[in-house]
Protein backbone atom coordinates (compact mmCIF):
# COMPACT_ATOMS: atom_id res chain seq x y z
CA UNK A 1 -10.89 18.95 -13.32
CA UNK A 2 -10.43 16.59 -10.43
CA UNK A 3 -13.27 17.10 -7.43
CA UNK A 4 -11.19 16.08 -4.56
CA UNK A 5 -13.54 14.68 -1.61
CA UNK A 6 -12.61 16.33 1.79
CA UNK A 7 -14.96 14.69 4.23
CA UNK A 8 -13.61 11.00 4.09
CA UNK A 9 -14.84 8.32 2.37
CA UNK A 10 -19.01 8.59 2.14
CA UNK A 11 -20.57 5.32 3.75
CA UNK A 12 -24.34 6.29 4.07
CA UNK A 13 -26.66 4.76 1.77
CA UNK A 14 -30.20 5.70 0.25
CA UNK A 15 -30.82 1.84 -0.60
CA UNK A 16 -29.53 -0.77 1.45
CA UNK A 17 -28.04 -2.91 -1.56
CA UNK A 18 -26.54 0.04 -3.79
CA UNK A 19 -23.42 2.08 -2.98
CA UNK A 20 -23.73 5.92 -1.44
CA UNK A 21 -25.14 8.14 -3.98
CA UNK A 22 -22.04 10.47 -3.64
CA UNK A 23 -19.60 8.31 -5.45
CA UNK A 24 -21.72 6.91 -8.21
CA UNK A 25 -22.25 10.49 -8.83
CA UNK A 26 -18.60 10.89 -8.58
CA UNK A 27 -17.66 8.22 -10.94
CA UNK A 28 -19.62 9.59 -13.48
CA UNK A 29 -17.38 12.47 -13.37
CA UNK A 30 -14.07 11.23 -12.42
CA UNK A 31 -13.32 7.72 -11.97
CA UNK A 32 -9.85 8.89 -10.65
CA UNK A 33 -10.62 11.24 -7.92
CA UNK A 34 -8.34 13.36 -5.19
CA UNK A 35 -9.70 12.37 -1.52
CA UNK A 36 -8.57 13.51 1.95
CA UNK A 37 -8.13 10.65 4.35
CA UNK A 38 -9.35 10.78 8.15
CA UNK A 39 -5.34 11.81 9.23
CA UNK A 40 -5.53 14.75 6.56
CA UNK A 41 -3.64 12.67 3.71
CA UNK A 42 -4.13 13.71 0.45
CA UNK A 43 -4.71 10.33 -1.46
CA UNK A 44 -7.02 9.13 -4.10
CA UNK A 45 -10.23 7.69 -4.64
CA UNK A 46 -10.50 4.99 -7.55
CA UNK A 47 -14.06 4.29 -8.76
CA UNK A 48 -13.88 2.94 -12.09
CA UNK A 49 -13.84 -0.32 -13.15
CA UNK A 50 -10.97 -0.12 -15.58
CA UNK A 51 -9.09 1.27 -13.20
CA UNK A 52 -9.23 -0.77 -9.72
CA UNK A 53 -9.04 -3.72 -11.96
CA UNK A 54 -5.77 -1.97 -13.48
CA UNK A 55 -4.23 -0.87 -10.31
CA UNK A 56 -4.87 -4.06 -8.20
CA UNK A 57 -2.35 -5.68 -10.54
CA UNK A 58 -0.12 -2.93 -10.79
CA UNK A 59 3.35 -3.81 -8.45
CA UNK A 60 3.53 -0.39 -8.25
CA UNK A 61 1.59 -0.48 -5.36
CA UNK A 62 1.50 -1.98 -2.10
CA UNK A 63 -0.69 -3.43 0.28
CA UNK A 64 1.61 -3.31 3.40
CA UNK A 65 -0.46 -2.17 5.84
CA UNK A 66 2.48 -0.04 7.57
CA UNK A 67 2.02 2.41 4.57
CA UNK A 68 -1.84 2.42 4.06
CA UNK A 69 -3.54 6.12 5.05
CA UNK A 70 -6.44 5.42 6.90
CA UNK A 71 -10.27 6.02 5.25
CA UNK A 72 -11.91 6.84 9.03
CA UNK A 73 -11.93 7.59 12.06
CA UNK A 74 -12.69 5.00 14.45
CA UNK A 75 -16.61 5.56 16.24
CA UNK A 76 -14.27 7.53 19.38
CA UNK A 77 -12.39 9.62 17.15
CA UNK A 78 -9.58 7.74 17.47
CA UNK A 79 -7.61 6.80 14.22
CA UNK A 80 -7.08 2.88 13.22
CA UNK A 81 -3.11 2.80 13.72
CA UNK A 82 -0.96 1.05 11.06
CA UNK A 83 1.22 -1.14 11.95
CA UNK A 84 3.46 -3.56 10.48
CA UNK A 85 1.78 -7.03 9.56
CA UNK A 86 2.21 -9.75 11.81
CA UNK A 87 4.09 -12.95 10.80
CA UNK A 88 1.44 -15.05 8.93
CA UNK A 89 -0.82 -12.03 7.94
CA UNK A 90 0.20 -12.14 4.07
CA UNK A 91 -2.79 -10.01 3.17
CA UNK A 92 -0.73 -7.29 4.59
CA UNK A 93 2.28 -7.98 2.52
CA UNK A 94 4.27 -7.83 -1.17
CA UNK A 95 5.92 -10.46 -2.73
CA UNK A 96 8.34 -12.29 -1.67
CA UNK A 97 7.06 -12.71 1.86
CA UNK A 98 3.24 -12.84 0.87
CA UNK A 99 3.96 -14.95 -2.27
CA UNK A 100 5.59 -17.46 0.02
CA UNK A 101 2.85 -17.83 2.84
CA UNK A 102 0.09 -17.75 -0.13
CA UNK A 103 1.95 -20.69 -2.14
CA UNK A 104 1.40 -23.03 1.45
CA UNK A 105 -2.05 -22.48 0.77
CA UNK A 106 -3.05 -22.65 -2.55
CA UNK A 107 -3.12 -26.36 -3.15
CA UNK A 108 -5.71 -26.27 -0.50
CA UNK A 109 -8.04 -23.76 -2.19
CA UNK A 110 -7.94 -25.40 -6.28
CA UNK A 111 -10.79 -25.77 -8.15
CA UNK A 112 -10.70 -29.09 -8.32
CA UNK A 113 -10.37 -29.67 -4.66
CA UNK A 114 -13.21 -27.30 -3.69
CA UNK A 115 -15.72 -29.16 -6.42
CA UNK A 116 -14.85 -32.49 -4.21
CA UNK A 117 -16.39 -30.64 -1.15
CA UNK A 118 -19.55 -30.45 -2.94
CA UNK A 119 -21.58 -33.62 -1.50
CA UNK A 120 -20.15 -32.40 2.43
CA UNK A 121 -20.94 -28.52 2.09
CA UNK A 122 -24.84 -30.14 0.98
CA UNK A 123 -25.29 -31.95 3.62
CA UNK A 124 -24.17 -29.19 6.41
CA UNK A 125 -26.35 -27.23 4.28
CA UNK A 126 -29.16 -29.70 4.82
CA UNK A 127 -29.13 -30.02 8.22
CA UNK A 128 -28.89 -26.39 8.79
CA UNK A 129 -32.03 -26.11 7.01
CA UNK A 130 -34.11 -28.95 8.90
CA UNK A 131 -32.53 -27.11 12.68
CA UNK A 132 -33.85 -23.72 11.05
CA UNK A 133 -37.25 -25.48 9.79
CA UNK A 134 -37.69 -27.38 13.52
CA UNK A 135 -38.12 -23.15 14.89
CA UNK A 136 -41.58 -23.07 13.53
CA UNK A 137 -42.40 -20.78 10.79
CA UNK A 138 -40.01 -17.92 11.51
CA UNK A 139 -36.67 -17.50 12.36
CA UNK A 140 -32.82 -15.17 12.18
CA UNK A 141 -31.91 -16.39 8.83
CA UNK A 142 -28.26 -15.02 10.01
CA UNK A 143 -28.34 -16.67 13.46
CA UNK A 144 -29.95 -20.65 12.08
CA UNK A 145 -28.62 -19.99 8.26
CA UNK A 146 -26.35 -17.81 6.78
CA UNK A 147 -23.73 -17.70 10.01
CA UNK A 148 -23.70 -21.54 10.74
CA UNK A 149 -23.38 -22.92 7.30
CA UNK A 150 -19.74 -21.35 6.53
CA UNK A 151 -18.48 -21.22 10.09
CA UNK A 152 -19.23 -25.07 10.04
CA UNK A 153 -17.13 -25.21 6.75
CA UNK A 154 -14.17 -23.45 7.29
CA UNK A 155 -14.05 -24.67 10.93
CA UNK A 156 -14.01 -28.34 9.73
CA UNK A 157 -11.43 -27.66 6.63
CA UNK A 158 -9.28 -25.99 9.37
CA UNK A 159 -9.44 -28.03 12.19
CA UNK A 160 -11.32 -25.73 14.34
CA UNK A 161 -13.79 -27.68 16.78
CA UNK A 162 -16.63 -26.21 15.83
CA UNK A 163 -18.05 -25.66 19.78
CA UNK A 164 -15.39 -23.60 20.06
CA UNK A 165 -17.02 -20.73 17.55
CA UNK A 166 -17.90 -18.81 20.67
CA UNK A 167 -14.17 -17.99 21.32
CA UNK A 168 -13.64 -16.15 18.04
CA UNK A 169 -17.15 -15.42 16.32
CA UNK A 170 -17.94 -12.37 19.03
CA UNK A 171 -14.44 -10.76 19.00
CA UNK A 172 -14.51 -11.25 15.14
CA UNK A 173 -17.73 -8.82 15.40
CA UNK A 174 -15.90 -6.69 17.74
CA UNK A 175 -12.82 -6.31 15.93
CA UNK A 176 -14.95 -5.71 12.37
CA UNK A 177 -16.67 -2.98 14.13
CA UNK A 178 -15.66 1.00 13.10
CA UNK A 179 -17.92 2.25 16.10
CA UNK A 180 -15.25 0.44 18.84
CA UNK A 181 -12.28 2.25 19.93
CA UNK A 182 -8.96 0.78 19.22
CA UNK A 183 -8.23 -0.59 22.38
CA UNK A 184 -11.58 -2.55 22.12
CA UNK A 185 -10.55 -3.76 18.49
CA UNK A 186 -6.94 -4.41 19.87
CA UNK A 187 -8.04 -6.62 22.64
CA UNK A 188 -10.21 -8.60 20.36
CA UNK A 189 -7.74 -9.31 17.77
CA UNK A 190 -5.18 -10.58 20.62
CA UNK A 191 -7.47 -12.87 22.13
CA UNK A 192 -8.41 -14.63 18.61
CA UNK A 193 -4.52 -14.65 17.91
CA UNK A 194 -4.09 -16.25 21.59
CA UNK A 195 -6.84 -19.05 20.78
CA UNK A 196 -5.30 -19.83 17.62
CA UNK A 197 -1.87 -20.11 19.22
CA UNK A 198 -3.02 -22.37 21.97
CA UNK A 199 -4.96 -24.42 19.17
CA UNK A 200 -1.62 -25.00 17.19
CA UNK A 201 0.13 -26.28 20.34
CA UNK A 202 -2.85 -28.67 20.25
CA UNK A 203 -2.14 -29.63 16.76
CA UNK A 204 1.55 -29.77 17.14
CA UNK A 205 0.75 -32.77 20.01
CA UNK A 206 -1.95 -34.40 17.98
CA UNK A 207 -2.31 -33.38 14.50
CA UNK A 208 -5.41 -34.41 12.26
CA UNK A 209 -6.57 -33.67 8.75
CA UNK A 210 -6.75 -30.62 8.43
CA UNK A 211 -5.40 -27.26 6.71
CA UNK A 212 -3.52 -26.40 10.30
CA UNK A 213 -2.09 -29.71 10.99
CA UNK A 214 -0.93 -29.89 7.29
CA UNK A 215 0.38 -26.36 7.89
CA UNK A 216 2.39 -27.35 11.27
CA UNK A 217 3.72 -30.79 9.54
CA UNK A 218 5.52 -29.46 6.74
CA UNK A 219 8.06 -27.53 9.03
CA UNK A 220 8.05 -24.29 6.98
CA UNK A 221 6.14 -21.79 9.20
CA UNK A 222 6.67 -20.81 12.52
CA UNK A 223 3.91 -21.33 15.21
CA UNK A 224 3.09 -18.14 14.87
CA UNK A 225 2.48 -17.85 11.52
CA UNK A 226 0.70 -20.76 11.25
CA UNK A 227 -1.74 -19.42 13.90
CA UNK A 228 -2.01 -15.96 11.96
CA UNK A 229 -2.66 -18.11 9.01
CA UNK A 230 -5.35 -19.57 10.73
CA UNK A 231 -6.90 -16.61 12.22
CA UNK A 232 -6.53 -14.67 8.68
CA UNK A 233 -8.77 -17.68 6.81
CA UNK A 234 -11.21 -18.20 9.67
CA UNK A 235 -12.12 -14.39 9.47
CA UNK A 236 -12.57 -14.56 5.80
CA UNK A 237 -13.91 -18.21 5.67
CA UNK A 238 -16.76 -17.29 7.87
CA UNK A 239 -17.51 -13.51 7.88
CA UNK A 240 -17.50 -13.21 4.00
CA UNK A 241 -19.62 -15.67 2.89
CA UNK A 242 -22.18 -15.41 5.64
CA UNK A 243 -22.79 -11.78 5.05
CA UNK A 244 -23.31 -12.88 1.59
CA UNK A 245 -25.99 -15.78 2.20
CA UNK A 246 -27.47 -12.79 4.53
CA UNK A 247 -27.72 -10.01 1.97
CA UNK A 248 -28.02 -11.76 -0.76
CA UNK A 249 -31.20 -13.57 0.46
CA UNK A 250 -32.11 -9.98 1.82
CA UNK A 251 -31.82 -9.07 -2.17
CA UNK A 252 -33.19 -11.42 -3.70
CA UNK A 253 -36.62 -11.51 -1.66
CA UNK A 254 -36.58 -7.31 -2.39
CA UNK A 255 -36.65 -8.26 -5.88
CA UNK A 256 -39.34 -11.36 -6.71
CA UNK A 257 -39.08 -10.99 -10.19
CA UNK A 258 -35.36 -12.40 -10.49
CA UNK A 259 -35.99 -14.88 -7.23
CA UNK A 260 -39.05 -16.16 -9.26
CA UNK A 261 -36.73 -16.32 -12.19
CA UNK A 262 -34.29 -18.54 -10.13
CA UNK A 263 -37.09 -20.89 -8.80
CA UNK A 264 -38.07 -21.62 -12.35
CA UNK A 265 -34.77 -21.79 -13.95
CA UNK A 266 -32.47 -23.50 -11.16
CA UNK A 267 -30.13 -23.88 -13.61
CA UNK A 268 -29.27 -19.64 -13.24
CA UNK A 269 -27.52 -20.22 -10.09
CA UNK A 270 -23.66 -20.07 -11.09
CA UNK A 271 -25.28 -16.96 -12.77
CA UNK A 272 -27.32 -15.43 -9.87
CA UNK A 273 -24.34 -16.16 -7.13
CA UNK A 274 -21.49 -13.84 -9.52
CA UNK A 275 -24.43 -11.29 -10.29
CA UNK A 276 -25.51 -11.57 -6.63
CA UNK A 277 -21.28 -10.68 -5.57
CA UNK A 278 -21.17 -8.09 -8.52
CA UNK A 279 -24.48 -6.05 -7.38
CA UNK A 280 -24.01 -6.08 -3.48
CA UNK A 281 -19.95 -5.80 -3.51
CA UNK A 282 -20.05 -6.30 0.90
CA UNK A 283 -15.79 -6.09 0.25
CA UNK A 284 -17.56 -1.70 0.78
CA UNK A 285 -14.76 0.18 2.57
CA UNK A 286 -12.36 0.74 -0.28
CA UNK A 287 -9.34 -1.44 -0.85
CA UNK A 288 -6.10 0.43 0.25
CA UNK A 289 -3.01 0.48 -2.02
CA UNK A 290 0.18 2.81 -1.52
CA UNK A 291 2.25 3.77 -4.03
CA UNK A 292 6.13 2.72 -3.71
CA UNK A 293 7.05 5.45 -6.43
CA UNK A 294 6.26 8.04 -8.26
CA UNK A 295 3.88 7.39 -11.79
CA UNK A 296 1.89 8.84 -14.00
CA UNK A 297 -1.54 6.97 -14.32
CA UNK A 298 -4.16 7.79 -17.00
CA UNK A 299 -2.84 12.01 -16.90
CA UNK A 300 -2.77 11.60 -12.90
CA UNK A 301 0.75 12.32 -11.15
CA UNK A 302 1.01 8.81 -8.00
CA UNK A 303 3.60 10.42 -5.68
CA UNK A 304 5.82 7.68 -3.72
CA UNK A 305 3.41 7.59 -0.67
CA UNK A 306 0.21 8.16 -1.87
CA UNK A 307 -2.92 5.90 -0.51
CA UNK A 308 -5.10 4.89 -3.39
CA UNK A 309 -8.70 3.64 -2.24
CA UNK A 310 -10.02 1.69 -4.62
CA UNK A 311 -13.94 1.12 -4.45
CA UNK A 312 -15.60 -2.15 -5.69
CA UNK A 313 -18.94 -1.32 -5.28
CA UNK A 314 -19.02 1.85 -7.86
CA UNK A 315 -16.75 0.17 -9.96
CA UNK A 316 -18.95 -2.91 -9.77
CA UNK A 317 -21.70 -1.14 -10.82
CA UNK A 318 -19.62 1.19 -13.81
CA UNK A 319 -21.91 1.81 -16.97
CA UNK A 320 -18.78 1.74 -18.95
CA UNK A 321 -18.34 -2.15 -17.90
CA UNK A 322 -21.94 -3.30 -17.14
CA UNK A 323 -25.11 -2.98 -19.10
CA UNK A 324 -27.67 -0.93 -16.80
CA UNK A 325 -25.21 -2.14 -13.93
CA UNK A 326 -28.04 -0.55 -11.22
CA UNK A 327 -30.17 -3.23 -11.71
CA UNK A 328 -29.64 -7.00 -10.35
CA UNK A 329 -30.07 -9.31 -13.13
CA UNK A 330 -29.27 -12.92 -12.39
CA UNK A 331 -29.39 -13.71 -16.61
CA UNK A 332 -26.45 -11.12 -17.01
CA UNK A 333 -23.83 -13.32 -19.02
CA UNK A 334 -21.33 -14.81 -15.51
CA UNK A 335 -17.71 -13.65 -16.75
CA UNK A 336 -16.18 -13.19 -13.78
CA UNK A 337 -15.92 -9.64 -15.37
CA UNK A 338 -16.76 -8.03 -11.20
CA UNK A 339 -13.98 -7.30 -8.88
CA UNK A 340 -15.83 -8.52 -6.07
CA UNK A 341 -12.73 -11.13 -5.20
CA UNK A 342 -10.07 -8.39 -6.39
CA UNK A 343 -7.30 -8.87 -8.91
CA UNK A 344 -4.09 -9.82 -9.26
CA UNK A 345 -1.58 -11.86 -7.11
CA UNK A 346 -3.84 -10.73 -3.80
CA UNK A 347 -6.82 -12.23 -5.53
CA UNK A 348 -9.39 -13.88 -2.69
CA UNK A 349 -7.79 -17.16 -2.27
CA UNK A 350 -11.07 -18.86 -1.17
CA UNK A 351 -13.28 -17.77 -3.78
CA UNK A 352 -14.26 -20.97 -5.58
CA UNK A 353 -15.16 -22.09 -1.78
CA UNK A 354 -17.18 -19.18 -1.49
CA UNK A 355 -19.00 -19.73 -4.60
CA UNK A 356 -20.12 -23.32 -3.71
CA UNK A 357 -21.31 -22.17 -0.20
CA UNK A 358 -23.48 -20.07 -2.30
CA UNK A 359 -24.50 -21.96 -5.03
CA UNK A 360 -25.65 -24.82 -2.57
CA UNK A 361 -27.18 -22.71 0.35
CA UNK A 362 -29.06 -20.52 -2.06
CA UNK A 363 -30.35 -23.04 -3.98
CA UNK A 364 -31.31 -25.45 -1.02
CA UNK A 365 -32.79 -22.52 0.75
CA UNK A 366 -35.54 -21.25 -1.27
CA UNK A 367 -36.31 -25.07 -2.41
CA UNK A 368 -36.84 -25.98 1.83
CA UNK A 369 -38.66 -22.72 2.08
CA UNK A 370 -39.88 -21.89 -1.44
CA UNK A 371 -42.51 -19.02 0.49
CA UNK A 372 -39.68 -17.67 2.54
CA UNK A 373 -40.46 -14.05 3.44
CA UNK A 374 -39.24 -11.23 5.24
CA UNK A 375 -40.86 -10.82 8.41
CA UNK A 376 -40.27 -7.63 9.37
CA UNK A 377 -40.75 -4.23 6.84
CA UNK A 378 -37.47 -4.43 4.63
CA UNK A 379 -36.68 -0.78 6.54
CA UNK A 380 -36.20 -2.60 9.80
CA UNK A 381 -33.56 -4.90 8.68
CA UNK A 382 -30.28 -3.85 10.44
CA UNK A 383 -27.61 -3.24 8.17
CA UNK A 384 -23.79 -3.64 8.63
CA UNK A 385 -22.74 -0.20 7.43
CA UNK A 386 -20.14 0.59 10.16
CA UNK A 387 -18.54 -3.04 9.70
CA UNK A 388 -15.72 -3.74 7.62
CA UNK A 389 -17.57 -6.69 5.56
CA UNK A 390 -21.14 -5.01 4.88
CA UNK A 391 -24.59 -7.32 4.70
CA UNK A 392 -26.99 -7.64 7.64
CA UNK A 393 -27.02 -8.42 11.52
CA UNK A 394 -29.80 -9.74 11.30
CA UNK A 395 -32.51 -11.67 8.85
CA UNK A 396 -35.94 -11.90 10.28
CA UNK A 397 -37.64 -14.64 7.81
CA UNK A 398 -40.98 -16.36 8.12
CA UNK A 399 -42.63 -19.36 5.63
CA UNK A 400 -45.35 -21.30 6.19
CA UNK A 401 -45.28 -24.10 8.53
């Protein structure tokens, strides 16, 4: 029998690195669950690995964000509204209009091309490292590490002057943030989407080499979904892979055993980085699919218009999938097995990026500052539960001078 959750989707957690108790316990005995959504929808909770994996690729389903149920309520009550995606904001869309916008992109994003970024993303790493070493013997690993490093990247491989940050990095926090209203969130998404407008009109009259420029010259999208472009990859480029530098060095300094491990066996890091994305899964609010008919799905009746949340972190952490999946082990065999980047045609198009910011910063960090510890009690770190990308605020770190 089905437990069906009626108070919205549980976000508190016991321990700051594994998902709430509630739905590891509900996994266990349903990974197909009914769930009622914060406007009284009766959709459906997806926990098992098998099945998000399953569904994400399923065309059945749709990520238009015009027919997604909401999870919450926003912190005054209010209810995140669902409208229609903007021109450019292909995250929000089905094929054909997301396949087209994605296919500008994904000669940017290749393997290949990422792997030639190597030698730069070292050296910003670098010199991150030296500013955060000239502090003393203490610092905000977030504010001199883990923010810079990929807001530097994806700033340069857009074409964003990187002095600029200040006009997007503090509404990007404000429109990430479940305890502002909507009009807050509102007003900070327009005035990144204004910044990136006036920013292509700059490219337009003097283009350069970068992804925007590239964007503008090949005449296919209009301004404004060139800008929405933009905006879409900054947000991602920068807020993803920080919280992940953040949390993951938060993780790895709560457990010495696998950091010592790493230290002694550098060569674990392609390991350590995918075990690192399957065990902390900050992708934590559910992914939203809605069904565009009606199907039967392992014995479970999908009615056209159903919202299916489908969790990462439980099924990143499924028994049925991983080996005593509670525990972070940085040897576990790197398969790409997690869902941590999704599935299917809305797989994250910047994930080999995101892996070399990691492989390089994590490895360059704890080599600069092979004592790093935390500097506060590991219950005082702040933790991003009420944002939409989870890690930390904040990173208080010490070493020896």
């Amino acid at each position: 029998m089905t437990e069906t959750i009626s108070t919205g989707l549980p976000m508190e957690r016991e321990n700051p690195f594994d998902p709430p108790a509630e739905l590891r316990e509900l996994r266990e005995d349903a990974p197909i669950s009914r769930m009622i959504f914060a406007d009284g929808h009766e959709g459906w909770l997806v926990t098992g690995h098998a099945e998000v994996r399953t569904l994400m690729a399923d065309n059945r389903l749709s990520t238009r964000s015009e027919l997604h149920h909401p999870l919450f309520r926003l912190g005054n009550g209010d209810l995140p509204e669902r409208p229609k995606a903007e021109p450019g904001f292909f995250l929000g869309m089905d094929a054909p209009d997301h396949t087209r916008l994605r296919k500008m992109l994904t000669g940017q994003f290749t393997v290949r091309r990422m792997n030639q970024l190597s030698a730069w993303i070292g050296t910003i790493v670098d010199e991150q490292l030296k500013a955060m070493r000239a502090k003393g013997s203490s610092a905000d690993l977030v504010e001199e590490f883990a923010l810079p490093v990929p807001s530097l990247v994806i700033c340069e491989l857009l074409g964003v002057p990187y002095e600029e940050r200040g006009r997007f990095q503090e509404d990007t926090a404000k429109m990430l943030n479940f305890d502002n209203g909507m009009a807050e969130i509102e007003a900070a998404v327009r005035r990144i989407q204004d910044y990136m407008l006036e920013l292509v009109e700059r490219k337009k009259a003097s283009p350069g080499d970068d992804m925007l420029s590239g964007l503008i010259t090949t005449g296919e999208p209009t301004d404004t979904e060139v800008g929405n472009m933009g905006m879409l990859l900054l947000l991602a480029g920068h807020e993803t892979t920080a919280n992940m530098l953040g949390l993951g060095t938060f993780a790895l300094l709560q457990h010495p055993d696998q950091l010592a491990l790493l230290k002694a066996q550098p060569d674990l890091i392609d390991n350590a980085v995918e075990e690192l994305m399957r065990y902390l899964t900050i992708v934590h609010m559910g992914t939203i699919r809605t069904a565009l008919e009606d199907f039967e799905f392992e014995g479970h009746q999908i009615k056209a218009g159903d919202s299916l949340s489908l969790h990462l972190p439980t099924a990143n952490r499924d028994p049925d999938k991983f080996e005593n999946p509670d525990a972070l082990d940085i040897t576990r065999p790197s398969s790409g097995r997690h869902v941590s980047f999704g599935h299917g045609i809305h797989q994250c198009l910047g994930q080999q990026l995101a892996r070399i910011e990691m492989r390089i910063g994590f490895t360059a960090l704890f080599q600069e500052f092979p004592d790093l510890h935390l500097a506060v009690p590991a219950s005082e770190v702040p933790l991003r539960s009420r944002m939409a990308i989870y890690g930390v605020h904040s990173l208080p770190v010490a070493w020896t001078a």
